[in-house]
Every structure is written in C-alpha cells, then in structure tokens.
C-alpha atoms as a PDB file:
ATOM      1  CA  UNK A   1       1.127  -7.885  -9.106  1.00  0.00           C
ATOM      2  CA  UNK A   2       4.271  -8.487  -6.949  1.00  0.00           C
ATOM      3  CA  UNK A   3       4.153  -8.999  -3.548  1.00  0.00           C
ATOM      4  CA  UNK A   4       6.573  -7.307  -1.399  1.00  0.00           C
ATOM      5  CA  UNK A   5       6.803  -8.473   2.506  1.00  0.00           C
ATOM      6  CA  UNK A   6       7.349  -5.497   5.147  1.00  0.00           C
ATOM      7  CA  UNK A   7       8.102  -5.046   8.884  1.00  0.00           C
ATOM      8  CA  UNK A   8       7.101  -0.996   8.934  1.00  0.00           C
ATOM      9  CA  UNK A   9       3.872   0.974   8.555  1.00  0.00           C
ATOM     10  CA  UNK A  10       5.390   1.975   4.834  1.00  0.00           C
ATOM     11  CA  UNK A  11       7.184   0.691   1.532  1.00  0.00           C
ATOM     12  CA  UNK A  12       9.620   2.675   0.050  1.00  0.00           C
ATOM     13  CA  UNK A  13      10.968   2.026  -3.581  1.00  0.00           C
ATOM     14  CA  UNK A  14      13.078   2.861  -5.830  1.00  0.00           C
ATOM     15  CA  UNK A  15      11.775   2.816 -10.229  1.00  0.00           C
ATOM     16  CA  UNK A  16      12.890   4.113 -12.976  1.00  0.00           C
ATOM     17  CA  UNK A  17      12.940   4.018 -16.696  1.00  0.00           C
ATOM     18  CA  UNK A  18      15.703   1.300 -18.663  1.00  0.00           C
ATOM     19  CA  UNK A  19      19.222   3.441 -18.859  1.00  0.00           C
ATOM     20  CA  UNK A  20      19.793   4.325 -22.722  1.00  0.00           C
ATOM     21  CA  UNK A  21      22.518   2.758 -24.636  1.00  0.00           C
ATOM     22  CA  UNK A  22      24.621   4.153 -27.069  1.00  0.00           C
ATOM     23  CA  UNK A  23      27.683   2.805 -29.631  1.00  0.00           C
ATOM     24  CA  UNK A  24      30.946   4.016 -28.886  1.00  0.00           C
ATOM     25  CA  UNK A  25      34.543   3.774 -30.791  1.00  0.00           C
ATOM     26  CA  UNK A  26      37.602   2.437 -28.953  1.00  0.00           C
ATOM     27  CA  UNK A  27      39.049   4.174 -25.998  1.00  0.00           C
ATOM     28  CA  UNK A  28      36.172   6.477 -26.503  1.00  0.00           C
ATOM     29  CA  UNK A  29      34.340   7.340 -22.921  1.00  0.00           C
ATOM     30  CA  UNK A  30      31.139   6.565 -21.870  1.00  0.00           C
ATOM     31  CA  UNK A  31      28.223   8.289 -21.633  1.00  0.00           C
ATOM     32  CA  UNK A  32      26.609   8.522 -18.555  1.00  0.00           C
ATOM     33  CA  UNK A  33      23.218   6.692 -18.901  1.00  0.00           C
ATOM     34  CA  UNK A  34      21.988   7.384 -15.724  1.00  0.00           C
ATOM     35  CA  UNK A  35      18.114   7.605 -15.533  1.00  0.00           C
ATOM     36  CA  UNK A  36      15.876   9.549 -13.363  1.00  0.00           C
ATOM     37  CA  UNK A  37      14.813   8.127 -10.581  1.00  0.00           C
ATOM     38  CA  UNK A  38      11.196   7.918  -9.081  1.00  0.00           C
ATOM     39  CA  UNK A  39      10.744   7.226  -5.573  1.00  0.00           C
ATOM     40  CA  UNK A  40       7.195   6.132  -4.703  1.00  0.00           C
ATOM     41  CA  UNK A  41       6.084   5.147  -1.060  1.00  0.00           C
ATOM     42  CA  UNK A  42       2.626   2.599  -0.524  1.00  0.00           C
ATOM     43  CA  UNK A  43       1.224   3.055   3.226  1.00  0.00           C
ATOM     44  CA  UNK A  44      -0.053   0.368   5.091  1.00  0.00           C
ATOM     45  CA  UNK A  45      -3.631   0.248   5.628  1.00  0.00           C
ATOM     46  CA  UNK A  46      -5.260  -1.572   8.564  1.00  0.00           C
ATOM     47  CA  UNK A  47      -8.144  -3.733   7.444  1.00  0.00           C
ATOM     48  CA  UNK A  48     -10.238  -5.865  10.181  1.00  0.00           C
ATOM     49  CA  UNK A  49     -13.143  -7.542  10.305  1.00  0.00           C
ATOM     50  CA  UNK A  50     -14.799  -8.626  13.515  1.00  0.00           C
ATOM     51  CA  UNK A  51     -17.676 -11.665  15.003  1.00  0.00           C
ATOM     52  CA  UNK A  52     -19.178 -12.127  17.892  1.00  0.00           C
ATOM     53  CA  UNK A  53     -20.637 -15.044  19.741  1.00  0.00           C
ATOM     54  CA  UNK A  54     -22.283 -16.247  23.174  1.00  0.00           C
ATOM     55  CA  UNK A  55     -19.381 -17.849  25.254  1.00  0.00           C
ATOM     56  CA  UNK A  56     -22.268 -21.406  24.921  1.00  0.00           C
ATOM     57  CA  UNK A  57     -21.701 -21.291  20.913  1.00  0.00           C
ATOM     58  CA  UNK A  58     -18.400 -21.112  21.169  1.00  0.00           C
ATOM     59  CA  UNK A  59     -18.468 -23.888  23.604  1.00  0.00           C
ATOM     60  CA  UNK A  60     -20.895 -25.995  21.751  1.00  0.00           C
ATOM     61  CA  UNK A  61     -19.336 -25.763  18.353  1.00  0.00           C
ATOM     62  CA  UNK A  62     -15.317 -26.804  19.352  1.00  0.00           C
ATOM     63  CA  UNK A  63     -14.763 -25.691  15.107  1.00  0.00           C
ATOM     64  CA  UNK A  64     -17.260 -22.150  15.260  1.00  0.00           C
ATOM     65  CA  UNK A  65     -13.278 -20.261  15.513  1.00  0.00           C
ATOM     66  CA  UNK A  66     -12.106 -22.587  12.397  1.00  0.00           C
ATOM     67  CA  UNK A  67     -15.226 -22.089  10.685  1.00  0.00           C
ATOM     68  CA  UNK A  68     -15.874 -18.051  11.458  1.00  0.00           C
ATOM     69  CA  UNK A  69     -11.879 -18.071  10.568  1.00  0.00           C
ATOM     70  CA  UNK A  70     -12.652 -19.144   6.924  1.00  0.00           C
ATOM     71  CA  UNK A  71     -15.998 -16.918   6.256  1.00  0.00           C
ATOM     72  CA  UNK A  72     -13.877 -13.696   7.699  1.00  0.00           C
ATOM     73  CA  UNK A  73     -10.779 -14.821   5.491  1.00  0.00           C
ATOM     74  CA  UNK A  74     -13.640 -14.882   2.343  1.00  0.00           C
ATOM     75  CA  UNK A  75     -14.809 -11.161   3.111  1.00  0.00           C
ATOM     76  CA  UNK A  76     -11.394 -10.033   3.000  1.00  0.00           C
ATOM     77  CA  UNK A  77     -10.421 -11.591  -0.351  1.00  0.00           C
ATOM     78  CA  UNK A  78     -13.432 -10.112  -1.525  1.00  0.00           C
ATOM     79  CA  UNK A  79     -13.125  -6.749   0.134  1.00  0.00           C
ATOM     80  CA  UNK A  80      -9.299  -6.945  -1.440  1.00  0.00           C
ATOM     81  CA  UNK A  81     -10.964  -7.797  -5.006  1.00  0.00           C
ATOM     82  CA  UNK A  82     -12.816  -4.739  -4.448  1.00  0.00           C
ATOM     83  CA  UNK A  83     -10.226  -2.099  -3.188  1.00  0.00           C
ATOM     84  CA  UNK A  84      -7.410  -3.312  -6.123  1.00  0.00           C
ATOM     85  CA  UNK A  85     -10.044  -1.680  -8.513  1.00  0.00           C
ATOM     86  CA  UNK A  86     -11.950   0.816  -6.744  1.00  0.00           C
ATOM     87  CA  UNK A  87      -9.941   1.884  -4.034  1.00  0.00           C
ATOM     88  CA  UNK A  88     -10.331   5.630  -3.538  1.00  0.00           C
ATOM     89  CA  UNK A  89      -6.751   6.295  -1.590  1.00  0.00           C
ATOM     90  CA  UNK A  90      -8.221   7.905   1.503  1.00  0.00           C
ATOM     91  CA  UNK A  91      -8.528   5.224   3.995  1.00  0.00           C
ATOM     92  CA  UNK A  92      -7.336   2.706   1.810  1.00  0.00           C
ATOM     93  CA  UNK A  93      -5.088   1.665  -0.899  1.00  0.00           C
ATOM     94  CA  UNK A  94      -5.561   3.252  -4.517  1.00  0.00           C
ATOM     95  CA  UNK A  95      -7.179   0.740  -7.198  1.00  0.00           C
ATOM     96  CA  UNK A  96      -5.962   0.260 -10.472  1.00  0.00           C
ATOM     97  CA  UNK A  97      -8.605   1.942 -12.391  1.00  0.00           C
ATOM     98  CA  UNK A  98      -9.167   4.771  -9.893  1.00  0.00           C
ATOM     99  CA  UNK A  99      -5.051   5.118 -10.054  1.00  0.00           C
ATOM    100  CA  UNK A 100      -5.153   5.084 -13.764  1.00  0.00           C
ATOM    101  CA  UNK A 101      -8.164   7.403 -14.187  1.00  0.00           C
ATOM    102  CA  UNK A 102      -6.712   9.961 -11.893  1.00  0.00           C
ATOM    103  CA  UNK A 103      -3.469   9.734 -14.093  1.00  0.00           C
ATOM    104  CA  UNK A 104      -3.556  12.581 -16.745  1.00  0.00           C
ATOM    105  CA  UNK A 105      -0.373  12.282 -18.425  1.00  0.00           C
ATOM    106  CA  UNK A 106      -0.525  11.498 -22.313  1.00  0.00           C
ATOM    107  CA  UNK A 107      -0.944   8.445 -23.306  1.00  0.00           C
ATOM    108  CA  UNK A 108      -2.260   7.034 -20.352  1.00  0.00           C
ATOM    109  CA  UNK A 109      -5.712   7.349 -21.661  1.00  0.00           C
ATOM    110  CA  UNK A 110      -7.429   6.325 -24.252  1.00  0.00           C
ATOM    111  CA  UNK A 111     -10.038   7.831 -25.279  1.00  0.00           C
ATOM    112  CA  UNK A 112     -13.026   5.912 -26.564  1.00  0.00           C
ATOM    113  CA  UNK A 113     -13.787   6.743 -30.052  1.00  0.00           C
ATOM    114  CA  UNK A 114     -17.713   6.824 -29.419  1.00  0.00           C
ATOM    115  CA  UNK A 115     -18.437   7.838 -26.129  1.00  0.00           C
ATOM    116  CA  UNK A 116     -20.360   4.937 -24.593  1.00  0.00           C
ATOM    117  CA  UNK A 117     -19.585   2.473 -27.297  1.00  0.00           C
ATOM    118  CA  UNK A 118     -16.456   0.188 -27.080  1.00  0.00           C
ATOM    119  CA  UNK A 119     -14.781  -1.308 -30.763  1.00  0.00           C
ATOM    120  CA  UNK A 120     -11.993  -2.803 -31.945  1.00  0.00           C
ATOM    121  CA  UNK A 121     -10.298   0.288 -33.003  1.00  0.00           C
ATOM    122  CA  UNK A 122     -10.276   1.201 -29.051  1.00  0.00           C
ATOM    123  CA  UNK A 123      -8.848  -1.943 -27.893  1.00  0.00           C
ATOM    124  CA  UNK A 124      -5.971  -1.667 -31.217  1.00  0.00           C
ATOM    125  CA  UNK A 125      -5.165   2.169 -30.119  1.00  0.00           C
ATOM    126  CA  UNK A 126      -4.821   0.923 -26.404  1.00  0.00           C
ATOM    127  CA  UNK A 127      -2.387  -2.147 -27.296  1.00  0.00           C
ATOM    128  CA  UNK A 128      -0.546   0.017 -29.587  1.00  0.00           C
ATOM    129  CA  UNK A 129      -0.110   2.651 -27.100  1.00  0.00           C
ATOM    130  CA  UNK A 130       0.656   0.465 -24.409  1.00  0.00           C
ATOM    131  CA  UNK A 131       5.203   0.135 -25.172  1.00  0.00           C
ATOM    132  CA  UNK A 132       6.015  -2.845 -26.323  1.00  0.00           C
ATOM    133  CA  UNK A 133       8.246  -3.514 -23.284  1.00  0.00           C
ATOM    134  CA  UNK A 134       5.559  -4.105 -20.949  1.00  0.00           C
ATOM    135  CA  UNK A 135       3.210  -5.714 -23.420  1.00  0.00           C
ATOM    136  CA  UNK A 136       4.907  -9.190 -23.070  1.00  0.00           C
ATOM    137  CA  UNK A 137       3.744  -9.647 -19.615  1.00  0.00           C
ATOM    138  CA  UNK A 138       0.502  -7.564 -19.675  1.00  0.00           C
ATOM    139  CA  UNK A 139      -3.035  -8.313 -18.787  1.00  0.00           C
ATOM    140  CA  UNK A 140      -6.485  -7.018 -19.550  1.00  0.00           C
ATOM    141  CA  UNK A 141      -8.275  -6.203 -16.686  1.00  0.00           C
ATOM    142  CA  UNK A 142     -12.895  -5.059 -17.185  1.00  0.00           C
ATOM    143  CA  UNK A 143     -15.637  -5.860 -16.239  1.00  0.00           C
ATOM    144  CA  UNK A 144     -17.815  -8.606 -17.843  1.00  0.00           C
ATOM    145  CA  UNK A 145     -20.108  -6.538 -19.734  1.00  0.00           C
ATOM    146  CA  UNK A 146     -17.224  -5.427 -21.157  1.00  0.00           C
ATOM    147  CA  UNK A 147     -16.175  -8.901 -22.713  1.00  0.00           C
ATOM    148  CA  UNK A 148     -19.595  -8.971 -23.775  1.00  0.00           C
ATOM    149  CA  UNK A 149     -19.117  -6.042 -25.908  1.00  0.00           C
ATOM    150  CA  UNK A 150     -15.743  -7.440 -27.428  1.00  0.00           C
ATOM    151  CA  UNK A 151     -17.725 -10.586 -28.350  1.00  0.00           C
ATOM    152  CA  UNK A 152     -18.943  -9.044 -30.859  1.00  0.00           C
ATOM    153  CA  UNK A 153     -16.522  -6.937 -32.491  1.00  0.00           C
ATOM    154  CA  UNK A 154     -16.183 -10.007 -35.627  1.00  0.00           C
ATOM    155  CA  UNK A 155     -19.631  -8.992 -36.420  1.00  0.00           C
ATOM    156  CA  UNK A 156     -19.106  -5.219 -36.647  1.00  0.00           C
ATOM    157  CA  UNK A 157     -16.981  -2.919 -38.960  1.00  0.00           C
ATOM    158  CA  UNK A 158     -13.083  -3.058 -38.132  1.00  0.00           C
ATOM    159  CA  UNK A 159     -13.702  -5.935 -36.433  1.00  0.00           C
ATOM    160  CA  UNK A 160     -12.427  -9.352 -36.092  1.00  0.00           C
ATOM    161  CA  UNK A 161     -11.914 -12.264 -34.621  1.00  0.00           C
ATOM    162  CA  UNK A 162      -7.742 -11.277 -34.067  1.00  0.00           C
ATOM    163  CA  UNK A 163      -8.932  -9.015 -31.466  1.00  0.00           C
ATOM    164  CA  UNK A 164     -10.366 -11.484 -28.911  1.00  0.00           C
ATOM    165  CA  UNK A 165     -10.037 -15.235 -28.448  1.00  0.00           C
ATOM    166  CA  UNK A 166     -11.601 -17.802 -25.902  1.00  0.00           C
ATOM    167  CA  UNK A 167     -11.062 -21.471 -25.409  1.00  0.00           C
ATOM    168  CA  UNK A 168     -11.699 -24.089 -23.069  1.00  0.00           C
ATOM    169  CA  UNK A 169      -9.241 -25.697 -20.830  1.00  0.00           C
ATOM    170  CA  UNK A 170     -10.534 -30.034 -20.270  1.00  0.00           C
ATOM    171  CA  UNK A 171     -11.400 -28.652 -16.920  1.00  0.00           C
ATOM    172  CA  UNK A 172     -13.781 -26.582 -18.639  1.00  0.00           C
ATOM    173  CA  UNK A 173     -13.019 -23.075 -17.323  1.00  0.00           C
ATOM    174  CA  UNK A 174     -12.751 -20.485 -20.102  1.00  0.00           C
ATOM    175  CA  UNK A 175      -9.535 -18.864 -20.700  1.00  0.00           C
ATOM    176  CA  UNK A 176     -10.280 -15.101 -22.472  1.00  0.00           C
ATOM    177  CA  UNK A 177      -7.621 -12.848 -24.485  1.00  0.00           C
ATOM    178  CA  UNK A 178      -7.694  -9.527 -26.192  1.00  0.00           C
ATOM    179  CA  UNK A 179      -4.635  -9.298 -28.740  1.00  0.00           C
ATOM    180  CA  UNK A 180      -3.170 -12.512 -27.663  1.00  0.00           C
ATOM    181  CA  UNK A 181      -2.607 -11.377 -23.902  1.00  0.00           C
ATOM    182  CA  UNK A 182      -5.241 -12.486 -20.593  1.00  0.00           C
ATOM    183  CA  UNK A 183      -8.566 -10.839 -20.111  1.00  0.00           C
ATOM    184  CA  UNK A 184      -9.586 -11.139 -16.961  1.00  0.00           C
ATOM    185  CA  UNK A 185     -13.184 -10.141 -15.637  1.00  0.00           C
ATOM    186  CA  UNK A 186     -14.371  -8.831 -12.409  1.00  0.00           C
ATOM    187  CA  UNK A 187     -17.334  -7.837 -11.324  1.00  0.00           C
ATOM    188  CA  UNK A 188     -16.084  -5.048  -9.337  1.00  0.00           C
ATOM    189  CA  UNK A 189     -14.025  -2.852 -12.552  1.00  0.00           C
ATOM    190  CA  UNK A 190     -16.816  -0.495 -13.615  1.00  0.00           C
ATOM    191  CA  UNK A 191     -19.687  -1.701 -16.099  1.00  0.00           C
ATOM    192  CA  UNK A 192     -19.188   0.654 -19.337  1.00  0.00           C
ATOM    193  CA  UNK A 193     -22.328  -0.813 -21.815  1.00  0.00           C
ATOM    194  CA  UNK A 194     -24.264   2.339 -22.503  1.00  0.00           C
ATOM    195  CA  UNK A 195     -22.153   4.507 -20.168  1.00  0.00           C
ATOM    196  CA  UNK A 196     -21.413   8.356 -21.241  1.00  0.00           C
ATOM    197  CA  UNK A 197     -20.095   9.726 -18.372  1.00  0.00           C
ATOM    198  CA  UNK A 198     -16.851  11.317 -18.456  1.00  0.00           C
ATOM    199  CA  UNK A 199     -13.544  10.493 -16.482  1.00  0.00           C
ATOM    200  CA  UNK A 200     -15.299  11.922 -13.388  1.00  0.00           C
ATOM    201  CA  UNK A 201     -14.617   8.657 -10.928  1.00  0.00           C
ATOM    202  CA  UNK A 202     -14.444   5.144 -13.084  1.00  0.00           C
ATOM    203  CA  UNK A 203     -18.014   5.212 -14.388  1.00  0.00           C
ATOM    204  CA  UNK A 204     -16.534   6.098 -17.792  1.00  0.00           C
ATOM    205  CA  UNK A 205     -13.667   3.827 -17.470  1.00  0.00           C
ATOM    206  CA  UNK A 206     -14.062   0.323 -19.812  1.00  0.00           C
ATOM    207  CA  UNK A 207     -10.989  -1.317 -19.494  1.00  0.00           C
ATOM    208  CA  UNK A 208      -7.285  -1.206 -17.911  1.00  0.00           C
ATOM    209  CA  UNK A 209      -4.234  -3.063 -20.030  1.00  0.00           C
ATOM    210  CA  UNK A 210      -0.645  -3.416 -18.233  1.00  0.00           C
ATOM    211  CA  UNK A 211       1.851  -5.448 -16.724  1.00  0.00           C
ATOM    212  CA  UNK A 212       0.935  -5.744 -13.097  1.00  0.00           C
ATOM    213  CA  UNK A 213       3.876  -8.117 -12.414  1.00  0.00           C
ATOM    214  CA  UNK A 214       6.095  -4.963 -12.679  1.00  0.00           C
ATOM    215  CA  UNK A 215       4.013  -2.120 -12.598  1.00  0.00           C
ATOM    216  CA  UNK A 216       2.073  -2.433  -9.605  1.00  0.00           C
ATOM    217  CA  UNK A 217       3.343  -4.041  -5.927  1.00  0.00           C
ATOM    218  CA  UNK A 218       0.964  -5.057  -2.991  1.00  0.00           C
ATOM    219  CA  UNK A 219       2.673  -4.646   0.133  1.00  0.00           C
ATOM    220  CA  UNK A 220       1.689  -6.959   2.962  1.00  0.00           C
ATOM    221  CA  UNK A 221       2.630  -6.802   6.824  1.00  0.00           C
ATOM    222  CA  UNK A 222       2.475 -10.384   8.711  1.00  0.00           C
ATOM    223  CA  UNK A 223      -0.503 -11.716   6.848  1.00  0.00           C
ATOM    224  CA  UNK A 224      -3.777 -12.162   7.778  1.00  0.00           C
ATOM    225  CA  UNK A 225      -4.250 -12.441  11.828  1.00  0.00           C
ATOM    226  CA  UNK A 226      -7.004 -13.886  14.332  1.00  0.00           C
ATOM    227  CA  UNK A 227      -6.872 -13.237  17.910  1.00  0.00           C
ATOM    228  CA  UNK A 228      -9.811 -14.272  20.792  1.00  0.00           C
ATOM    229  CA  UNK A 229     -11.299 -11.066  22.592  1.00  0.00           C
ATOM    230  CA  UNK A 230     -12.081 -12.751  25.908  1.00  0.00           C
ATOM    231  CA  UNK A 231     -14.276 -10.149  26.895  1.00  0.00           C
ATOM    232  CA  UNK A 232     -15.982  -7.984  24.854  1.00  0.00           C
ATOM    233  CA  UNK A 233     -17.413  -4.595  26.845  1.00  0.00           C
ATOM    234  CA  UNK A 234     -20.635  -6.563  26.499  1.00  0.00           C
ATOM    235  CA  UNK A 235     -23.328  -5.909  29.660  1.00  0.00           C
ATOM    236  CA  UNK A 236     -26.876  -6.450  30.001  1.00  0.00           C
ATOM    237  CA  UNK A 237     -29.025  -3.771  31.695  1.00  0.00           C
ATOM    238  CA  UNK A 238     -28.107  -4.030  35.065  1.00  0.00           C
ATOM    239  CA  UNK A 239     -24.414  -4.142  34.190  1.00  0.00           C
ATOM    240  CA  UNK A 240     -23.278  -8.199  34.244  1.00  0.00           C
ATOM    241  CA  UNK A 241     -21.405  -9.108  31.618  1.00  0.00           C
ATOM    242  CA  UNK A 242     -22.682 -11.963  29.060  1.00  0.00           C
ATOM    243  CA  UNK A 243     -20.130 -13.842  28.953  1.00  0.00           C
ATOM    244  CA  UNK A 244     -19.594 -13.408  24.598  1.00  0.00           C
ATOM    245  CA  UNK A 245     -16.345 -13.917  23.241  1.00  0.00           C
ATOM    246  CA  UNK A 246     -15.281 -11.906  20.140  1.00  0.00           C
ATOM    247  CA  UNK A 247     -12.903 -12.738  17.045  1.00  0.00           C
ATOM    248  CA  UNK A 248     -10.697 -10.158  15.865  1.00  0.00           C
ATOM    249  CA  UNK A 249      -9.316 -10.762  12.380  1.00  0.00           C
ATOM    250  CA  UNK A 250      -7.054  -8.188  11.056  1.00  0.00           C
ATOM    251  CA  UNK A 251      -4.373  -7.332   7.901  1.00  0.00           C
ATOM    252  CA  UNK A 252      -1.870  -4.848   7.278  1.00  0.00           C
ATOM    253  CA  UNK A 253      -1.429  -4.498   3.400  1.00  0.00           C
ATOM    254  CA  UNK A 254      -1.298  -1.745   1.008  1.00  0.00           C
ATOM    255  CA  UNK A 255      -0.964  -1.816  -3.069  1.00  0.00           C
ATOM    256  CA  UNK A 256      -0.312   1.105  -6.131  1.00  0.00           C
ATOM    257  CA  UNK A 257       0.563   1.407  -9.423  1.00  0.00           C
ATOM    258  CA  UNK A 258       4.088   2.158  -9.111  1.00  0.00           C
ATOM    259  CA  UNK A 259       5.037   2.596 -12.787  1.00  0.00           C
ATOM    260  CA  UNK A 260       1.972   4.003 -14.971  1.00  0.00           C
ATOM    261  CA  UNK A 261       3.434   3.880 -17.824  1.00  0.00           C
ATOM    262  CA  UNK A 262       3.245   0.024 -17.698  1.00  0.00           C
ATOM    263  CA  UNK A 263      -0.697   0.269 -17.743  1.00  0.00           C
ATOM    264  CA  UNK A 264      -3.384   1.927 -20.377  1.00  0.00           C
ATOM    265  CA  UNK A 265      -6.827   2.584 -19.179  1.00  0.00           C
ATOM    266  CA  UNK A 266      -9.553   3.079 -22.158  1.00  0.00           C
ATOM    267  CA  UNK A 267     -12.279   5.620 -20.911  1.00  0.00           C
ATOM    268  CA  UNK A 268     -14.315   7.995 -22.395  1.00  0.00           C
ATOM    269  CA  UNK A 269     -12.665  11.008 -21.388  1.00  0.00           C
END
C-alpha cells in the first residue's frame, strides 16, 4: 500500500473516479468532466509497547536497549501484520478484510458459489469483477489454507492449472499467483476450509483481490520511537524505589482502504 508521511493526528485526502472523455467537433465546447469527489480521513492510532528491567541488567548487558529495541520492533511488525487484516476500527486502524467485509455495495462481494467450498469459478467471478483498471497492479491477499484449496482446482471440474501458478526463485522461496497476479499468504487473513459462516466478522471471508498500491494508504507519524523511563513508579513494600529502568517504544500510524472499488473480497455471504 502507499505510504503517506504526516505531522498531525489525521490524513485527509482527496479520490475520485478517472474524469470521462468524450469526442468533440471543431470549435465545439467541452464538456465538463468533472468527477465526484470522495474525501476520506485515516486517524492516527497510538501503538506502544513497553519492557522493563533491574537498573543491574541494564548495567550488565551495555546492548540489553539494542537488543530489547529489536524484539519490541518484531512485535510491532507483527502486531501491524495483524491489524492490516483484522483490524476492527475502534481503537485501531480498519483491516483490509474487515474494511471489505463491512463494505456492502455491489460488486464488492463475491459470493462463494458453495458456501464453505472455494473453486475456480469463485476466483474467475472475483477477477472478472474486479475493473480491469486496477487489475494491472493487484494482489491476492488469504490465508494459507486457502492456497491449499486453489492447489487443487486442476484436479476438480472447471478447473485448471490457468488459475494458479507457483515457481521457484534460485533462492528457493516460492513465488504464488492466481490469474497471473501475486498471492500472498498470511497467517492472520481468516482460514475459510470448511467454514459456513456468513459475512458476520471475516470468518466467512476466503480471499481479498485489489490494488493496494492505490487503493489503500498507511499513514505514519515519525516512525517507530524508543525513549528510557528513568524511573518507573516502581517501590518495594516499604516504599524505596528499585532502581528499574523502563523502555518505552511507541508509533503513530494509521491505514484504510481508501478506494473499494480497487479491491474484491470472496466470502460466503
């Protein structure tokens, strides 16, 4: 998705669909192509994370600050792999599939053609709905029992092995596609492999398809910070301090889908 830098506690934007062109004759006016304008807003969310040590650690270990400053920075690329999917939009940002799930104008759904089940004729209704002006630059975005299931849609009828591809880079890491376009897994998106429950949540969602380069912006204020907290309101029994030191980690960053109809979720409702 793209990354926009802010100074405030907001981003503000401006979207809106490509103006429409039309032939004209000579000395003939133009027609006003203006097109309507959406103005969404993405809050800034405060996300911290927090570690605590005895002031002789810290002392003992010149690199515990270095070392407790790259385990906090892993929790909060993993809490951020979480939130872009599942992020419920109450005290943090809105994930893709919750975003797309709560989004009930036609066609952003698609609805699975066997509750439960996932086939090729899903993924073909989703890339057909998805307009072909976003599908240059779109992704596939499930979770991994959901490329299982698309493994084996050349073994089943109406399916083939068009639909999805894999190959190996000389690195060997394994590079997925659905209709010629990324497929990339998380374990986070929800699982859908026997699933029947409706579009209550994501449990019934199997798969998300857009372009998150334009449809979809993560807002970030002055990175990811770490300050020392001298001292911590940290006393033993009879009130004197233990001498601990703290390390505060925190980020300012909010994300949304900012045009849905870049994206096409496939769900069973």
């Amino acid at each position: 998705a793209t990354t926009i830098v802010v100074t405030t506690d907001k981003w503000a934007g401006v979207t809106a669909a490509a103006p429409t062109w039309g032939w004209k004759g000579e000395a003939v006016a133009v027609g006003d192509s203006t097109p309507t304008f959406a103005q969404p807003s993405i809050p800034v969310y405060d996300a911290a994370g927090y570690v605590e040590a005895s002031y002789e650690l810290m002392a003992d270990y010149p690199s515990f600050a270095e070392e407790m400053l790259t385990l906090l920075g892993a929790g909060y690329s993993d809490m951020v792999a979480n939130a872009t999917i599942t992020g419920s939009g109450s005290s943090q940002p809105y994930g893709v599939f919750v975003r797309m799930v709560n989004t009930t104008t036609s066609p952003s759904h698609i609805v699975a053609t066997t509750a439960g089940q996932l086939g090729a004729v899903d993924v073909r209704k989703a890339w057909q709905a998805l307009p072909s002006r976003w599908r240059s630059g779109s992704t596939w975005l499930a979770n991994g029992s959901v490329e299982t299931l698309v493994k084996q849609f050349a073994g089943t009828s109406g399916g083939s092995l068009v639909d999805y591809q894999a190959t190996l880079t000389e690195s060997g890491t394994r590079i997925s596609a659905l209709e010629g376009r990324p497929l990339v897994t998380s374990d986070y998106c929800p699982a859908f492999s026997g699933s029947t429950s409706g579009s209550t949540g994501i449990v019934g969602a199997a798969a998300v398809v857009g372009d998150f380069r334009n449809g979809m912006r993560v807002i970030s204020r002055l990175g990811l910070n770490m300050e020392v907290v001298q001292a911590p309101p940290n006393f033993s029994t009879s009130n004197v301090p233990t001498m601990s030191r703290g390390l505060y980690c925190t980020a300012r960053v909010g994300w949304d889908v900012v045009v849905p109809d870049a994206f096409r979720v496939i769900a069973n409702a």
